[in-house]
N, C-alpha and C. Protein backbone atom coordinates (compact mmCIF):
# COMPACT_ATOMS: atom_id res chain seq x y z
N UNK A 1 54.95 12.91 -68.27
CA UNK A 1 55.08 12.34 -66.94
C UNK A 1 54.66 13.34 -65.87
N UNK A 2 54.96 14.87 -65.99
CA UNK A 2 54.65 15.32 -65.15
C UNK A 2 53.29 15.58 -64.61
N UNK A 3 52.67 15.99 -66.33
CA UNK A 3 50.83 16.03 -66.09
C UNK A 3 50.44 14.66 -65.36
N UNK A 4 50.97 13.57 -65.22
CA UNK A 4 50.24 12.34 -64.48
C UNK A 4 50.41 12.86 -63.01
N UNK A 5 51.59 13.48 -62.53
CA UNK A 5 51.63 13.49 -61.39
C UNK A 5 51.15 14.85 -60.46
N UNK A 6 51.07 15.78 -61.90
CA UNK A 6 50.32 17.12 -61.55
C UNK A 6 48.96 17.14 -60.81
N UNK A 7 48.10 16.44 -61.19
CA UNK A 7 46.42 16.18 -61.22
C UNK A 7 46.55 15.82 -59.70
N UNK A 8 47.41 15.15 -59.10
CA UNK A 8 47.46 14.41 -57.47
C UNK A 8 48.13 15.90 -56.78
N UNK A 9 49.33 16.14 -56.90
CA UNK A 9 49.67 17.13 -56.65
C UNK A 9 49.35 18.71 -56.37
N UNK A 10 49.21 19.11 -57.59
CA UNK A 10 48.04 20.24 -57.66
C UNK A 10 46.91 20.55 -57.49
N UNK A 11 46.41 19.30 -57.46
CA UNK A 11 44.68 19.44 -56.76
C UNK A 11 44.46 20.41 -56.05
N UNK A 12 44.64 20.77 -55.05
CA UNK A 12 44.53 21.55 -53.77
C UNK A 12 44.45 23.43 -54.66
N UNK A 13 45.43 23.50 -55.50
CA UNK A 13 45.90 24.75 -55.95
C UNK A 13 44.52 24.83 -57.12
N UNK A 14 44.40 23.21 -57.55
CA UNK A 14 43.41 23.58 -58.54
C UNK A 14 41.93 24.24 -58.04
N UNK A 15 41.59 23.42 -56.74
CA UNK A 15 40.53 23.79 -56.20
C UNK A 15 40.24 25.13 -55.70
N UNK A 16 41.06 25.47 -55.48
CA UNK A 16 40.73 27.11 -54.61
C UNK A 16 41.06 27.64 -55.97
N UNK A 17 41.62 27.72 -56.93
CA UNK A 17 41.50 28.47 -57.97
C UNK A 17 40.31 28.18 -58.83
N UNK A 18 39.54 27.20 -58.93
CA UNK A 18 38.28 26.99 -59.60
C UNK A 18 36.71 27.88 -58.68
N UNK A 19 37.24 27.84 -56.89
CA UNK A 19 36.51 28.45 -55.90
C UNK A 19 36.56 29.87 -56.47
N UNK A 20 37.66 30.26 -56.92
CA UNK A 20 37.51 31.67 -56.94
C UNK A 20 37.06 32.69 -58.07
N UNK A 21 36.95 31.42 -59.17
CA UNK A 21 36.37 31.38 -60.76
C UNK A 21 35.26 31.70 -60.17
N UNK A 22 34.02 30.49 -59.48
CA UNK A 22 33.35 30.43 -59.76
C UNK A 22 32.42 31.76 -58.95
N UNK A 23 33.06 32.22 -57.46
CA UNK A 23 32.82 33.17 -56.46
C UNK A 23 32.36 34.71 -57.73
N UNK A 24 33.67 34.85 -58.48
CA UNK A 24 33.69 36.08 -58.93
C UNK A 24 32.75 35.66 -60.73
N UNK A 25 32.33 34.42 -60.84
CA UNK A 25 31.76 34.58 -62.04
C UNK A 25 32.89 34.32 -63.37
N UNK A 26 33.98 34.00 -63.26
CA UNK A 26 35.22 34.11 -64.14
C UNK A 26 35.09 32.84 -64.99
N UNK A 27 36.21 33.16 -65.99
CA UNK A 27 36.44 32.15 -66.69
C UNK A 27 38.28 32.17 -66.91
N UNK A 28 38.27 32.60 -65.61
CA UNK A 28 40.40 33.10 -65.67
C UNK A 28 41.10 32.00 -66.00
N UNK A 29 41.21 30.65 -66.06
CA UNK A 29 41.68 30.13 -66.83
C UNK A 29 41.87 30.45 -68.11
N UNK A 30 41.11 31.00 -68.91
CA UNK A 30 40.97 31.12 -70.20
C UNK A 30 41.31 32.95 -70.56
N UNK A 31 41.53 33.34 -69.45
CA UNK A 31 42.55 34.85 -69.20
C UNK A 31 43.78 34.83 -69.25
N UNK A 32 44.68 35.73 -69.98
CA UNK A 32 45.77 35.76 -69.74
C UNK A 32 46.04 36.10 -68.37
N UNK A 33 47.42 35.82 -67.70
CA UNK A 33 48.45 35.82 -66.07
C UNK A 33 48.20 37.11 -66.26
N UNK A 34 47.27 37.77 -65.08
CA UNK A 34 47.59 39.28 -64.36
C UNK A 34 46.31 39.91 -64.79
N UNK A 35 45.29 39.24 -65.00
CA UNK A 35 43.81 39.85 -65.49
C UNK A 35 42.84 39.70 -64.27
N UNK A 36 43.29 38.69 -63.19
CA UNK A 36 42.21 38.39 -62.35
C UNK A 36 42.52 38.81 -61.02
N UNK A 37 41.67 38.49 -60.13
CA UNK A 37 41.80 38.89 -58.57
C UNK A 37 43.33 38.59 -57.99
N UNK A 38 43.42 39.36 -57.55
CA UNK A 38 44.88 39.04 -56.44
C UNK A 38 45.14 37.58 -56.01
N UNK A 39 44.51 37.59 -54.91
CA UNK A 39 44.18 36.34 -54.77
C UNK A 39 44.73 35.01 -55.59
N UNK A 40 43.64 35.39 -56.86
CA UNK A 40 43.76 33.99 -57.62
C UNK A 40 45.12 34.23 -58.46
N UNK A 41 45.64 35.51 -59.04
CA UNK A 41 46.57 35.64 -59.48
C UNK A 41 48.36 35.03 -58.48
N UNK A 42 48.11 35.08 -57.22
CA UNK A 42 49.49 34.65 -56.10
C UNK A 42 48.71 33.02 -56.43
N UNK A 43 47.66 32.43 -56.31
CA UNK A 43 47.45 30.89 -56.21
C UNK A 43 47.82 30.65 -57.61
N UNK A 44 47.73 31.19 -58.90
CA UNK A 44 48.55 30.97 -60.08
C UNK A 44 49.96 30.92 -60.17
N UNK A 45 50.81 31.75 -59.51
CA UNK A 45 51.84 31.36 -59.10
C UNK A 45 52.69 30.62 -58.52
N UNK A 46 52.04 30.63 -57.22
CA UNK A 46 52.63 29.30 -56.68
C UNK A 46 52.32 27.88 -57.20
N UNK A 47 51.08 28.08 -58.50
CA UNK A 47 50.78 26.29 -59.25
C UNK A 47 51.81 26.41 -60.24
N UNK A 48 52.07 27.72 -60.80
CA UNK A 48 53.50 27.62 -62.09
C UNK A 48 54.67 27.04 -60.84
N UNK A 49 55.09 27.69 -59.98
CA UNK A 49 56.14 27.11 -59.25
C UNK A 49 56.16 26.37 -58.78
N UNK A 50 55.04 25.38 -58.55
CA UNK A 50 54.53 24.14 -57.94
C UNK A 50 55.13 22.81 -59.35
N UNK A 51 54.48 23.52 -60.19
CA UNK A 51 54.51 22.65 -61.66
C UNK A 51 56.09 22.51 -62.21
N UNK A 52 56.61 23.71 -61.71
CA UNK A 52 58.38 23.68 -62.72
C UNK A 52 58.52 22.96 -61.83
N UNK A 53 58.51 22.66 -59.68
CA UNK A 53 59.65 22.05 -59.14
C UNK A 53 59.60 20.56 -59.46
N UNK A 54 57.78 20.05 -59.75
CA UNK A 54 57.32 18.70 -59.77
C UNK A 54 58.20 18.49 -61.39
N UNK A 55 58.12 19.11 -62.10
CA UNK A 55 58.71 18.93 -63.62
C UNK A 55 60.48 18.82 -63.97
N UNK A 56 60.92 19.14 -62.84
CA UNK A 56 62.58 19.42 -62.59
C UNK A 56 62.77 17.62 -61.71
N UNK A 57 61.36 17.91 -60.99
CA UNK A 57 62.10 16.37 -59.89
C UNK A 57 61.83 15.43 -61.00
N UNK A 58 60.89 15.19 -61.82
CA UNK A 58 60.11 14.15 -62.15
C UNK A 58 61.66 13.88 -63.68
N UNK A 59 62.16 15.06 -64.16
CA UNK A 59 63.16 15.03 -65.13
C UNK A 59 64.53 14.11 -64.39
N UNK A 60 64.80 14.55 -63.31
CA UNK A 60 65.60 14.34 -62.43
C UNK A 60 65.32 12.73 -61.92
N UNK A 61 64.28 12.38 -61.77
CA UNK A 61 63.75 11.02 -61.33
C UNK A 61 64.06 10.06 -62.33
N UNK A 62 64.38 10.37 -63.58
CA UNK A 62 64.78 9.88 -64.62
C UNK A 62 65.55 9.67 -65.17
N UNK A 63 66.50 10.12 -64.36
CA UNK A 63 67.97 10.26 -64.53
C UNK A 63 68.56 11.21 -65.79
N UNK A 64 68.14 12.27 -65.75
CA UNK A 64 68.38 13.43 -66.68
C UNK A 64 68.75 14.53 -65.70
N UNK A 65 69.74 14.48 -64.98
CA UNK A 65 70.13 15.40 -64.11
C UNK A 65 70.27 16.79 -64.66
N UNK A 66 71.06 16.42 -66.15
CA UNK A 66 71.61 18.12 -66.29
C UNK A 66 70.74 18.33 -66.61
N UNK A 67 69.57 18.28 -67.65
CA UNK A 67 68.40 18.91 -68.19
C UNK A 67 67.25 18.78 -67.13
N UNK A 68 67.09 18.67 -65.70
CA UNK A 68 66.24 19.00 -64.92
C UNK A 68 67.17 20.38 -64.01
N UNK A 69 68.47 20.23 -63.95
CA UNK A 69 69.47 21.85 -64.03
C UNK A 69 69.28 22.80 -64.61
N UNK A 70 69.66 22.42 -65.83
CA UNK A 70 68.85 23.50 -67.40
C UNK A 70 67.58 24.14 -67.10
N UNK A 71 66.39 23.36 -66.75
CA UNK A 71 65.32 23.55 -66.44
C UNK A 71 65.04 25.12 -65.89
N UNK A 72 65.36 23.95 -64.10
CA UNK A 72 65.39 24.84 -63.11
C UNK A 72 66.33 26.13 -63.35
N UNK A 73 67.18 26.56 -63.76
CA UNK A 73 68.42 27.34 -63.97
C UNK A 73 67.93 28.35 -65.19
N UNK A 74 67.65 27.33 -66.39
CA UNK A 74 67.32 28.81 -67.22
C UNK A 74 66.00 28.44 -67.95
N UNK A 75 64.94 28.59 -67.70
CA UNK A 75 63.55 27.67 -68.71
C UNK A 75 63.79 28.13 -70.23
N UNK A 76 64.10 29.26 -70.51
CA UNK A 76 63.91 29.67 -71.84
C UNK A 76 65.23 29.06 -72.89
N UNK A 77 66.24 28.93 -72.23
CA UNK A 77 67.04 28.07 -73.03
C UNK A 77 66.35 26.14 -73.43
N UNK A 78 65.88 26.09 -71.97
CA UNK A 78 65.73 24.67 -72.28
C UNK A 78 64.42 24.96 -73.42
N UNK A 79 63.66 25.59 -72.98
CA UNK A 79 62.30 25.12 -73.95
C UNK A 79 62.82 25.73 -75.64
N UNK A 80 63.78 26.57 -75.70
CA UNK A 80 64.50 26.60 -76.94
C UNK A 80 65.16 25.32 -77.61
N UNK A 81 66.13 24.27 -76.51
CA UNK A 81 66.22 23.09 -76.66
C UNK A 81 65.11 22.16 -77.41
N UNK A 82 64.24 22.22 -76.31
CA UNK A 82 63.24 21.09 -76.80
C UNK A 82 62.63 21.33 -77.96
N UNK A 83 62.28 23.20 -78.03
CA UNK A 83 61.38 23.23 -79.86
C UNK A 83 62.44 22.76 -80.46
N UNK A 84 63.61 22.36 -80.78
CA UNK A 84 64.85 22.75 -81.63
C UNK A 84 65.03 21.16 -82.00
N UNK A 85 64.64 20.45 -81.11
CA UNK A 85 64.40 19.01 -81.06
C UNK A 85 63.37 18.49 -81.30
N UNK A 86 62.43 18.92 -81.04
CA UNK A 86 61.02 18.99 -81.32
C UNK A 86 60.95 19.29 -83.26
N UNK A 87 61.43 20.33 -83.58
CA UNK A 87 61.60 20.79 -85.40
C UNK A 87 62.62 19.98 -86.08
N UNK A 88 63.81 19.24 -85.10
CA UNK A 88 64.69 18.55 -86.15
C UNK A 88 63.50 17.08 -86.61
N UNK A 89 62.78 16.52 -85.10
CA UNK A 89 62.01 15.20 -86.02
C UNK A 89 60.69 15.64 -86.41
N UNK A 90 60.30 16.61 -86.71
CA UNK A 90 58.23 16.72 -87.17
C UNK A 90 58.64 18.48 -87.87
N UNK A 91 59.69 18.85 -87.96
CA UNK A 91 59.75 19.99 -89.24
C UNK A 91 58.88 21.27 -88.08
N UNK A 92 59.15 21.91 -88.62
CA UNK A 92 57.94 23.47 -88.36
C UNK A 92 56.70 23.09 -87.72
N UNK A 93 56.44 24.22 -87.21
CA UNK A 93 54.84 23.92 -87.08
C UNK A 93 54.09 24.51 -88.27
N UNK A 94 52.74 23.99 -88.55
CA UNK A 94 52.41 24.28 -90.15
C UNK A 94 51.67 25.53 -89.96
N UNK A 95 51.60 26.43 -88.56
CA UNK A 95 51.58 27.63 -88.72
C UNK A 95 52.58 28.42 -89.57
N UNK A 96 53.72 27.87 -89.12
CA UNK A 96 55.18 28.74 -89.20
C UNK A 96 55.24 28.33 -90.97
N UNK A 97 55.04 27.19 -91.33
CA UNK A 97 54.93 26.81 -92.71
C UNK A 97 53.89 27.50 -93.72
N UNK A 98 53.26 28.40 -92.95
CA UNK A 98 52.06 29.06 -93.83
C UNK A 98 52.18 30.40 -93.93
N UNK A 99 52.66 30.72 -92.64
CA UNK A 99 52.31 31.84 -92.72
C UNK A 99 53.60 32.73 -92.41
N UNK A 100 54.33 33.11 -93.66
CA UNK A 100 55.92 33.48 -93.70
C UNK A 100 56.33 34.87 -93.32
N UNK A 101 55.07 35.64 -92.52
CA UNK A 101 55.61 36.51 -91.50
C UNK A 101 55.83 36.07 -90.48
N UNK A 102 55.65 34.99 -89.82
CA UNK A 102 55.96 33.86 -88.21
C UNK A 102 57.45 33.64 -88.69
N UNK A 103 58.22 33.75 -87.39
CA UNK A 103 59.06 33.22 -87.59
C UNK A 103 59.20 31.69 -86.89
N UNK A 104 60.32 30.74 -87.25
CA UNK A 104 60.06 29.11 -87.05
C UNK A 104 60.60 29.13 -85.62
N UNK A 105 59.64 28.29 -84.97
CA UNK A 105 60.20 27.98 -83.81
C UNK A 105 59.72 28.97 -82.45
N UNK A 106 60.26 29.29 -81.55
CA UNK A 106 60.15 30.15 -80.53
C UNK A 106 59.99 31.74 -80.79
């Protein structure tokens, strides 16, 4: 739900961050956070913080109050939640199933 409402939303953040790809020649999307210009690195930020608040309301819009709380409050517990829920119905990922130095999950 949130990616539907991201694309309207974020536009603006997307654009000046694609402006600044293309200015400097980049492919920073495809960079890890903290490799690129200043600049584009603060407009990456404010689209992660743009994206958790739209992802907290849109949870919240749904009437999942405490887990848009969870969210906002602690991300790494919740997204521990969701793999944990995510592995009780579809098992491991068949990385984690192959390759038995990974450990399962997060």
């Amino acid at each position: 739900m949130t990616g539907l409402n991201a694309e309207e939303t974020l536009q603006t953040l997307d654009w000046r961050m694609a402006a600044i790809e293309e200015a400097y020649g980049l492919e920073l999307g495809l960079r890890p956070r903290g490799s690129g210009p200043e600049e584009y690195e603060e407009l990456a930020r404010q689209y992660d913080q743009a994206w958790d608040e739209l992802h907290a309301e849109n949870l919240a819009a749904l009437g999942e109050l405490e887990i848009a709380r969870l969210f906002r409050r602690d991300q790494r517990r919740f997204y521990l939640l969701v793999e944990a829920g995510r592995q009780y119905f579809h098992g491991p990922w068949v990385r984690d199933a192959v390759r038995e130095d990974l450990p399962v999950g997060l």
